[in-house]
PDB file of N, CA and C in Angstrom:
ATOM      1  N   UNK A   1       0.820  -1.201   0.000  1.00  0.00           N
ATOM      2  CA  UNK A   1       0.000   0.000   0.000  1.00  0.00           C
ATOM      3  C   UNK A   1       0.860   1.259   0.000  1.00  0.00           C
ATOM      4  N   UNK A   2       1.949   1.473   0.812  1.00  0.00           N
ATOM      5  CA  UNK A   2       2.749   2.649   0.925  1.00  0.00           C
ATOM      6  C   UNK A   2       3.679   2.858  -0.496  1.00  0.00           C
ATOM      7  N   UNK A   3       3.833   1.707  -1.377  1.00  0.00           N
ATOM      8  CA  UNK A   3       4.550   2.317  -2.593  1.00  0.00           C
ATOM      9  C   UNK A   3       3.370   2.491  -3.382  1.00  0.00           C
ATOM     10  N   UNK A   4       2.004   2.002  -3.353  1.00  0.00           N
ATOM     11  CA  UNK A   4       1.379   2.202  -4.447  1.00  0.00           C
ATOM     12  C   UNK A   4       1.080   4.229  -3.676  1.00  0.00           C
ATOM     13  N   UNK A   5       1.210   4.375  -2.614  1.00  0.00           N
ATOM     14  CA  UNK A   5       0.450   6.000  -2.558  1.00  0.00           C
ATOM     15  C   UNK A   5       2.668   6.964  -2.589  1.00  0.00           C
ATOM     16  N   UNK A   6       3.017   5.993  -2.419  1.00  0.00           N
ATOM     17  CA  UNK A   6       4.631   6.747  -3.319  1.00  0.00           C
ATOM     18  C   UNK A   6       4.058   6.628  -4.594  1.00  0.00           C
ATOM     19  N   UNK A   7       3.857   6.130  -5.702  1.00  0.00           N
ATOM     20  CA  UNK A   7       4.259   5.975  -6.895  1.00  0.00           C
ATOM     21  C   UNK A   7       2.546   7.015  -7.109  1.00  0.00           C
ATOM     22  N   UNK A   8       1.524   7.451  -6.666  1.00  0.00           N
ATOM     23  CA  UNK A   8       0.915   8.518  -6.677  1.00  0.00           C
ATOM     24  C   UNK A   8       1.402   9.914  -6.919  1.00  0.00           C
ATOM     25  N   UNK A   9       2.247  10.099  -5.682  1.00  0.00           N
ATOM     26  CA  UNK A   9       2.514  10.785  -4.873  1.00  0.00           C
ATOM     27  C   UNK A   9       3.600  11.580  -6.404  1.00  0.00           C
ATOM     28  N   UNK A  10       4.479  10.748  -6.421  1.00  0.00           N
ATOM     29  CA  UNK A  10       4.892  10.629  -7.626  1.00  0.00           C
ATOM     30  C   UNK A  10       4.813  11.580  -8.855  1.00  0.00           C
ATOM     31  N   UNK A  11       3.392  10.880  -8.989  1.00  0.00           N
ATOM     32  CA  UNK A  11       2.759  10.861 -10.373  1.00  0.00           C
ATOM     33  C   UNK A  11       2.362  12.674 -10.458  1.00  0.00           C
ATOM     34  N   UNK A  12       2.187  13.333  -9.312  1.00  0.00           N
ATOM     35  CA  UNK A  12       1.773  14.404  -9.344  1.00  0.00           C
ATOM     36  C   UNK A  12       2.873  15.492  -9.638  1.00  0.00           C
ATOM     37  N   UNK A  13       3.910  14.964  -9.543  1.00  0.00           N
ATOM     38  CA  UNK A  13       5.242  15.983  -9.659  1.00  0.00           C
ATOM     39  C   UNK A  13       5.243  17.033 -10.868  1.00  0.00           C
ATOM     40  N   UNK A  14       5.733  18.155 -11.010  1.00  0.00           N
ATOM     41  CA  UNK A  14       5.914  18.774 -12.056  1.00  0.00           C
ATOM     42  C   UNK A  14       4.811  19.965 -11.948  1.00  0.00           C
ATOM     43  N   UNK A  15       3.777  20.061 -11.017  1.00  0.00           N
ATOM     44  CA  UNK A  15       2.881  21.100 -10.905  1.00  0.00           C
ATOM     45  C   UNK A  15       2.941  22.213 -10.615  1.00  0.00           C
ATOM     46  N   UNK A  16       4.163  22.478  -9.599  1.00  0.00           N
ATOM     47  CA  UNK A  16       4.749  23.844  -9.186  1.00  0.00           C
ATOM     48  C   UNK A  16       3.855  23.945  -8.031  1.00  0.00           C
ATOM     49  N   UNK A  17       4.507  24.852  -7.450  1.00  0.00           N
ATOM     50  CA  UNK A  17       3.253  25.752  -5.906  1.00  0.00           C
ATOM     51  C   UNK A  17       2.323  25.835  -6.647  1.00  0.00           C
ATOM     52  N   UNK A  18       1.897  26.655  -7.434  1.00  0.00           N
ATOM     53  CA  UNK A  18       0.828  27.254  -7.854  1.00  0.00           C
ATOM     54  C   UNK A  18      -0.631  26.144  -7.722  1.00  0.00           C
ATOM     55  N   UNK A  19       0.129  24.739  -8.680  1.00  0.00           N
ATOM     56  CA  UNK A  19      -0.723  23.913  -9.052  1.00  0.00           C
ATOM     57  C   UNK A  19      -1.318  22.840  -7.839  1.00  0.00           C
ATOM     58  N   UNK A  20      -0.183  23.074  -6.495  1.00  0.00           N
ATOM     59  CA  UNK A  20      -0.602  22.700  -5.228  1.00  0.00           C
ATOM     60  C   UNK A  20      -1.570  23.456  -4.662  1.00  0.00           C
ATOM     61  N   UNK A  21      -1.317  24.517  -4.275  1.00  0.00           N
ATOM     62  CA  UNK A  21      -2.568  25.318  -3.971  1.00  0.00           C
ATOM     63  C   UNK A  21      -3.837  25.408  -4.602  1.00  0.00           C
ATOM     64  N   UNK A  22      -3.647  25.204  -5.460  1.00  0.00           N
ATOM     65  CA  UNK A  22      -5.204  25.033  -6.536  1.00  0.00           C
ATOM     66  C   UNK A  22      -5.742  23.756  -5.886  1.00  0.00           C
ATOM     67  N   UNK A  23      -5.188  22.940  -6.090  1.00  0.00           N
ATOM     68  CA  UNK A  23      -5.690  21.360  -5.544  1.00  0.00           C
ATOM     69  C   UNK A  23      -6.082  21.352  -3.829  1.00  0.00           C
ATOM     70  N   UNK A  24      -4.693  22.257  -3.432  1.00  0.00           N
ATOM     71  CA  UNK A  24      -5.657  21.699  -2.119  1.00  0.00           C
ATOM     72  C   UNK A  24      -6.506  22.961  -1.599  1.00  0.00           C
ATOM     73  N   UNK A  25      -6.888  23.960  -2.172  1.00  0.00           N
ATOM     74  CA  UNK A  25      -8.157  24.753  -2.347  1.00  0.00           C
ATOM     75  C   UNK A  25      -9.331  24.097  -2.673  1.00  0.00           C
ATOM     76  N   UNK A  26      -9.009  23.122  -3.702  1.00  0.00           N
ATOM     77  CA  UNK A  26     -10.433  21.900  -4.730  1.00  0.00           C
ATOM     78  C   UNK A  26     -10.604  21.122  -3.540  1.00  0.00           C
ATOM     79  N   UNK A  27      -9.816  20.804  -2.509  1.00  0.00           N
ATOM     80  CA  UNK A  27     -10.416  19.611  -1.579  1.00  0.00           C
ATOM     81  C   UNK A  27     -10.877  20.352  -0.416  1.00  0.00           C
ATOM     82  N   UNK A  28     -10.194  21.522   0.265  1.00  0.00           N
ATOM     83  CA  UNK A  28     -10.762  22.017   1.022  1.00  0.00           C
ATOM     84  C   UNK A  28     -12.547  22.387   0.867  1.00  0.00           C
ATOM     85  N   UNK A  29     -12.721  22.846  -0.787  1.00  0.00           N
ATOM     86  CA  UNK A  29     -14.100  23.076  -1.018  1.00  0.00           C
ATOM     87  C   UNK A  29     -14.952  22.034  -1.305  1.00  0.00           C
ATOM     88  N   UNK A  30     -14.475  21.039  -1.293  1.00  0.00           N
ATOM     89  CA  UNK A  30     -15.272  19.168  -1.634  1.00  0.00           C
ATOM     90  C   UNK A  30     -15.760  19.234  -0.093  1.00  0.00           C
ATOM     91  N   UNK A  31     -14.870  19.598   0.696  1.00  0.00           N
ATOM     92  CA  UNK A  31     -14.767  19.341   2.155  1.00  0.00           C
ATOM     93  C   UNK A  31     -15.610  20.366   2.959  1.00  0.00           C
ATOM     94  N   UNK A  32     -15.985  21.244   2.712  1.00  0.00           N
ATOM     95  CA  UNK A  32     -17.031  22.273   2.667  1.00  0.00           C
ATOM     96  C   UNK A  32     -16.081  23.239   3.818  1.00  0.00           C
ATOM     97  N   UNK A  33     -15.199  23.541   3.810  1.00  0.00           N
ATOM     98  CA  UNK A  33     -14.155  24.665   4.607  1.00  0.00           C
ATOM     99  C   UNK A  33     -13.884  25.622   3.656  1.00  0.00           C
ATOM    100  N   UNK A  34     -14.198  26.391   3.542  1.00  0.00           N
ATOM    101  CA  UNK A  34     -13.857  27.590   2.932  1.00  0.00           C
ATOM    102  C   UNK A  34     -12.653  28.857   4.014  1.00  0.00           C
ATOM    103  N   UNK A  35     -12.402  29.428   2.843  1.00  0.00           N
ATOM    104  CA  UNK A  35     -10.905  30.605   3.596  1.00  0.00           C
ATOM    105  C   UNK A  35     -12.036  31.512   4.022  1.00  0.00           C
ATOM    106  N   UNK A  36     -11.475  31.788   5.333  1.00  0.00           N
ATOM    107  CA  UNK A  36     -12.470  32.930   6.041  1.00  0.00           C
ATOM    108  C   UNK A  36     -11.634  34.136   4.950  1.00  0.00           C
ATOM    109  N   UNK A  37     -12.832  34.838   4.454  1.00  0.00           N
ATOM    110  CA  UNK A  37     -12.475  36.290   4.437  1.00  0.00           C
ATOM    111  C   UNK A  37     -13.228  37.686   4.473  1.00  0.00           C
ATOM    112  N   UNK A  38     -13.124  37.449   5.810  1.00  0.00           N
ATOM    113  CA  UNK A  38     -13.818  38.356   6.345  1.00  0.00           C
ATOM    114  C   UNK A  38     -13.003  39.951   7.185  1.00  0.00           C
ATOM    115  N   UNK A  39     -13.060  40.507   7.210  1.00  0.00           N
ATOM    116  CA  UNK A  39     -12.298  41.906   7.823  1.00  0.00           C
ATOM    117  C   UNK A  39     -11.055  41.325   9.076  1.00  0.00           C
ATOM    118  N   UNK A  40     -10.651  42.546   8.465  1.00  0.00           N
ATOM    119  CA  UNK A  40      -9.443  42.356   9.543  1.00  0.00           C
ATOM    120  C   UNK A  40      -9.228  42.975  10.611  1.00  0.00           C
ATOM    121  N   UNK A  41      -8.770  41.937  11.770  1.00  0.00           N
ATOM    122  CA  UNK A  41      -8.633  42.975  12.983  1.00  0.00           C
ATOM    123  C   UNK A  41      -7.639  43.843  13.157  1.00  0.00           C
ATOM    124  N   UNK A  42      -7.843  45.102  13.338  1.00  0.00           N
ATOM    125  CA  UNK A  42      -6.606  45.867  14.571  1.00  0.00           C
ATOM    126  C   UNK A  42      -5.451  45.315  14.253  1.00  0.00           C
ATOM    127  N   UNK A  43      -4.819  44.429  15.133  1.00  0.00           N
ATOM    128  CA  UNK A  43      -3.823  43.698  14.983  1.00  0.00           C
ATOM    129  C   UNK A  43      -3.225  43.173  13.487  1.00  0.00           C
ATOM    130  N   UNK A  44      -3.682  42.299  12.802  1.00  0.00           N
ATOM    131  CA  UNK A  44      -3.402  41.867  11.680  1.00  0.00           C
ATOM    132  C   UNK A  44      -3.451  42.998  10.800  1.00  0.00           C
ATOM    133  N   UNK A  45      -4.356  44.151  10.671  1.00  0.00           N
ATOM    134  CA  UNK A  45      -3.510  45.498  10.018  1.00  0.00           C
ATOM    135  C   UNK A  45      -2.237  46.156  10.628  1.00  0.00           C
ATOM    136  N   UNK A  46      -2.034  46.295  11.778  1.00  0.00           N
ATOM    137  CA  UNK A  46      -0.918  46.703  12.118  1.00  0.00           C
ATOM    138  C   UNK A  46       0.290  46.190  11.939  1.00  0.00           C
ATOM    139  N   UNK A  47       0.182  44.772  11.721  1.00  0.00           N
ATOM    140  CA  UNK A  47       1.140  43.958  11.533  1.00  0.00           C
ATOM    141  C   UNK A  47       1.530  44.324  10.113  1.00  0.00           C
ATOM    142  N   UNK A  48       0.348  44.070   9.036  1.00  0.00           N
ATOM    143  CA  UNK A  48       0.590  44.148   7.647  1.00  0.00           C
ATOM    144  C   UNK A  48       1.464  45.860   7.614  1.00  0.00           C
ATOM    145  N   UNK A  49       1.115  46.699   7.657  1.00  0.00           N
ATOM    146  CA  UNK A  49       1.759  47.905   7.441  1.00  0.00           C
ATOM    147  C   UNK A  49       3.262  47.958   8.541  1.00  0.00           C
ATOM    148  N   UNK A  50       3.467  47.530   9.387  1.00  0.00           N
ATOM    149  CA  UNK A  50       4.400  47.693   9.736  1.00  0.00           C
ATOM    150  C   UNK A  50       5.197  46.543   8.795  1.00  0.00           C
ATOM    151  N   UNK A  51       4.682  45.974   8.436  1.00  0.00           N
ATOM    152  CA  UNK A  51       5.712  44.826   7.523  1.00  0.00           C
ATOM    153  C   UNK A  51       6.162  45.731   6.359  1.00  0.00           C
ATOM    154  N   UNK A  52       4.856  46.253   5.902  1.00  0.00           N
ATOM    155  CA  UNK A  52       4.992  46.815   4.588  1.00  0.00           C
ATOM    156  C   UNK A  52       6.365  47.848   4.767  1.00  0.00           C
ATOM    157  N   UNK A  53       6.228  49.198   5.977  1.00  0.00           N
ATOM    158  CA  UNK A  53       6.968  49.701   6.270  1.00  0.00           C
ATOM    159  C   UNK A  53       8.758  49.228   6.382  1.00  0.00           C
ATOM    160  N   UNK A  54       8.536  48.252   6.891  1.00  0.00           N
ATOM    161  CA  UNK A  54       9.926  47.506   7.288  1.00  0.00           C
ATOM    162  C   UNK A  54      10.746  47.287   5.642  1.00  0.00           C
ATOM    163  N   UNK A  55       9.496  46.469   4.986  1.00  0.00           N
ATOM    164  CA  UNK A  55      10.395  46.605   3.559  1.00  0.00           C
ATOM    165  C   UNK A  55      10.755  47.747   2.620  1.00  0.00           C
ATOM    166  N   UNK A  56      10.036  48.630   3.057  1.00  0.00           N
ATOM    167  CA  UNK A  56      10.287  49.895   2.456  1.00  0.00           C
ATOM    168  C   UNK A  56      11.571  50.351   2.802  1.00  0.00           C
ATOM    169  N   UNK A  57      12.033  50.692   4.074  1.00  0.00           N
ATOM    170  CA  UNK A  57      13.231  50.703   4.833  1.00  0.00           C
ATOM    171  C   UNK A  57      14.035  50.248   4.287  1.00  0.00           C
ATOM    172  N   UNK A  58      13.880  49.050   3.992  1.00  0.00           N
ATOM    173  CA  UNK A  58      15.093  48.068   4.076  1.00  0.00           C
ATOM    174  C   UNK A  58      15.508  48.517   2.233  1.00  0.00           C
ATOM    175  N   UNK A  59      14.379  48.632   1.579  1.00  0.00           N
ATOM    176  CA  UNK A  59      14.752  49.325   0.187  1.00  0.00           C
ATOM    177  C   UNK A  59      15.544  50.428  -0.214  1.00  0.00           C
ATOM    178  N   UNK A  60      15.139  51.403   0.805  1.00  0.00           N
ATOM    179  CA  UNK A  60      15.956  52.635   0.656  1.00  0.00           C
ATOM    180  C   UNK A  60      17.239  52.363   1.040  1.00  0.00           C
ATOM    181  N   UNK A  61      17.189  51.435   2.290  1.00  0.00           N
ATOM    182  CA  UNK A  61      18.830  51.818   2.821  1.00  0.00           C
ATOM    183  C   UNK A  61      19.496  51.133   1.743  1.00  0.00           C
ATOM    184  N   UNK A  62      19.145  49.865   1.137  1.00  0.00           N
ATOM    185  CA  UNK A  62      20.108  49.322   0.022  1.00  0.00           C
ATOM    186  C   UNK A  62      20.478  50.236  -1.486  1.00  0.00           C
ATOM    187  N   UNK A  63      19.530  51.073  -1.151  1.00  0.00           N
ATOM    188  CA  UNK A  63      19.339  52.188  -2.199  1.00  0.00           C
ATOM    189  C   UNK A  63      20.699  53.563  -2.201  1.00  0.00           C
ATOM    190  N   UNK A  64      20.517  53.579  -0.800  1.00  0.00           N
ATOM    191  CA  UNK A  64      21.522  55.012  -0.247  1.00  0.00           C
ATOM    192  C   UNK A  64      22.662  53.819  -0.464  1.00  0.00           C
ATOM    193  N   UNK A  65      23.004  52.560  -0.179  1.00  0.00           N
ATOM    194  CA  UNK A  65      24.199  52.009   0.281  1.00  0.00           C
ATOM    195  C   UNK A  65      24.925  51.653  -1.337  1.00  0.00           C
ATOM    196  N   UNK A  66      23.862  51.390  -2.826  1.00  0.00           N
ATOM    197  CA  UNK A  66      24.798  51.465  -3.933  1.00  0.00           C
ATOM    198  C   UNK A  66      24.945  53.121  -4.259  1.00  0.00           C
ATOM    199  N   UNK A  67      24.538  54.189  -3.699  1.00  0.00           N
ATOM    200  CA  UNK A  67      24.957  55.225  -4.445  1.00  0.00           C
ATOM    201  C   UNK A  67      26.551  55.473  -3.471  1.00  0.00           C
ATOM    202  N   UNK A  68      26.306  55.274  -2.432  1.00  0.00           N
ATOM    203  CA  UNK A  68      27.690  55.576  -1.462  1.00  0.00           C
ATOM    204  C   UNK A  68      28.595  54.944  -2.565  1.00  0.00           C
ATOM    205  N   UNK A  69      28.883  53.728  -2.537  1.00  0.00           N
ATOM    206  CA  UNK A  69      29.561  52.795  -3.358  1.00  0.00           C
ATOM    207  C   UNK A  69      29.978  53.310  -4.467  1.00  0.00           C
ATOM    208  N   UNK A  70      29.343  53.959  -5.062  1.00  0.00           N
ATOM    209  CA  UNK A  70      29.471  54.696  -6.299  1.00  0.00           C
ATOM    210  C   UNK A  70      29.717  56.241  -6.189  1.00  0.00           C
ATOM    211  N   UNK A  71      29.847  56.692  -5.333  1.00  0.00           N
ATOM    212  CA  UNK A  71      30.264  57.818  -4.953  1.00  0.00           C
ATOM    213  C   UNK A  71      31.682  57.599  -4.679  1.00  0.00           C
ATOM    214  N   UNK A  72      32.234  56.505  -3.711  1.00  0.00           N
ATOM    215  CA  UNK A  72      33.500  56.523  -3.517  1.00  0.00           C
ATOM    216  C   UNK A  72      34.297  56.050  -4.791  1.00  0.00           C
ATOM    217  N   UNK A  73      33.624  55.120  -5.416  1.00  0.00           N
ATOM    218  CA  UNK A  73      34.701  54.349  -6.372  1.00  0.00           C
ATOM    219  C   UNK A  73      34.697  55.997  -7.446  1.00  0.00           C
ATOM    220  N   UNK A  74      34.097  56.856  -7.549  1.00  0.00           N
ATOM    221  CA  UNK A  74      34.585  58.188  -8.363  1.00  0.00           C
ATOM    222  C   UNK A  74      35.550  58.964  -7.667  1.00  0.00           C
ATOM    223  N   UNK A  75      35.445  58.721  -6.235  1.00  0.00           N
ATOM    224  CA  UNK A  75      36.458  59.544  -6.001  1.00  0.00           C
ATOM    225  C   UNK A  75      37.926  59.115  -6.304  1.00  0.00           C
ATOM    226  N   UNK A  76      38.048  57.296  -5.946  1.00  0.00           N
ATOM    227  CA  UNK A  76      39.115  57.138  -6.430  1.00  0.00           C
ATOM    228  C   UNK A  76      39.472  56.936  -8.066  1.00  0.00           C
ATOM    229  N   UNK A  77      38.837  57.248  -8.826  1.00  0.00           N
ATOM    230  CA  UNK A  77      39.030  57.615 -10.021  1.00  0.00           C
ATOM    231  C   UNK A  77      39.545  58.176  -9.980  1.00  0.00           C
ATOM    232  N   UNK A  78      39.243  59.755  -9.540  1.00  0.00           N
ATOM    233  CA  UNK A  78      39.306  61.048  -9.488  1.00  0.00           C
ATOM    234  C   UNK A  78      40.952  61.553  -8.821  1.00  0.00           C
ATOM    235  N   UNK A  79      41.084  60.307  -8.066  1.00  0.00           N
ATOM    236  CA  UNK A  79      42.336  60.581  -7.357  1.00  0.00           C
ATOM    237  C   UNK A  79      43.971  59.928  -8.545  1.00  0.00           C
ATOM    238  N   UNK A  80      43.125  58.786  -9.177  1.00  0.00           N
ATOM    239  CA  UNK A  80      44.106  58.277 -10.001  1.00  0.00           C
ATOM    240  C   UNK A  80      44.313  59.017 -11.072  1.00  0.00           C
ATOM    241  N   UNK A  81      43.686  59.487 -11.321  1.00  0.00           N
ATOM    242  CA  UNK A  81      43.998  60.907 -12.671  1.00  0.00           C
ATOM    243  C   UNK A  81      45.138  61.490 -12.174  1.00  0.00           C
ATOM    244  N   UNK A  82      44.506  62.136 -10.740  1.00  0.00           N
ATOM    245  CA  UNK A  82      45.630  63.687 -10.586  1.00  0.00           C
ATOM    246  C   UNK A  82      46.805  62.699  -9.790  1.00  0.00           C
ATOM    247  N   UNK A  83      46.877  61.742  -9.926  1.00  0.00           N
ATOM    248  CA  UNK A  83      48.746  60.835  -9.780  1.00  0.00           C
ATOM    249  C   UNK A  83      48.965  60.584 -10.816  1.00  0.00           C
ATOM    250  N   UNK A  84      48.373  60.693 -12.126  1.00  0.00           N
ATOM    251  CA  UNK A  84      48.774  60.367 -13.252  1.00  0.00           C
ATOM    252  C   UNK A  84      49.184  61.615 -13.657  1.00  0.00           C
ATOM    253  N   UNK A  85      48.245  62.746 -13.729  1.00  0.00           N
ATOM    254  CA  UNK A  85      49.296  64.126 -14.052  1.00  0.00           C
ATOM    255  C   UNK A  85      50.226  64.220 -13.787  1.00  0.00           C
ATOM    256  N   UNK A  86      50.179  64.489 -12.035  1.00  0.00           N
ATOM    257  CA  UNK A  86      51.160  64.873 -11.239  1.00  0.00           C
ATOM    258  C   UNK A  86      52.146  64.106 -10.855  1.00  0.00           C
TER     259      UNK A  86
END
């Protein structure tokens, strides 16, 4: 019994996430459970926007941190010139 539900198990490969979630959405609704979606509390908005916030953050600073990068590597450009004049 356990290789015939391996060689199932198997058989389903190649679907991706996507095609998992679809399926087990189709059984949850055979099964009569549906996704609550209903309003959100307090909490679970606060959470979502402070998440949202956090990635925002985290965007900019990687943002300020390639222009630094690129600010210095001109300066030493800038420095290898005037040893090449001078």
């Amino acid at each position: 019994e356990e290789e015939g539900r391996k060689e199932e198990e198997k058989g389903e490969g190649g679907k991706g996430k996507e095609g998992e979630k679809r399926e087990e959405k189709r059984k949850k609704e055979k099964k009569g459970e549906k996704e609550k979606k209903g309003k959100k509390k307090g909490k679970e908005k606060k959470k979502e926007r402070k998440k949202g916030r956090r990635e925002e953050e985290k965007k900019k600073k990687e943002g300020r941190e390639e222009r630094e990068k690129k600010k210095k590597k001109r300066g030493k450009k800038k420095e290898e010139r005037k040893k090449m004049r001078g």
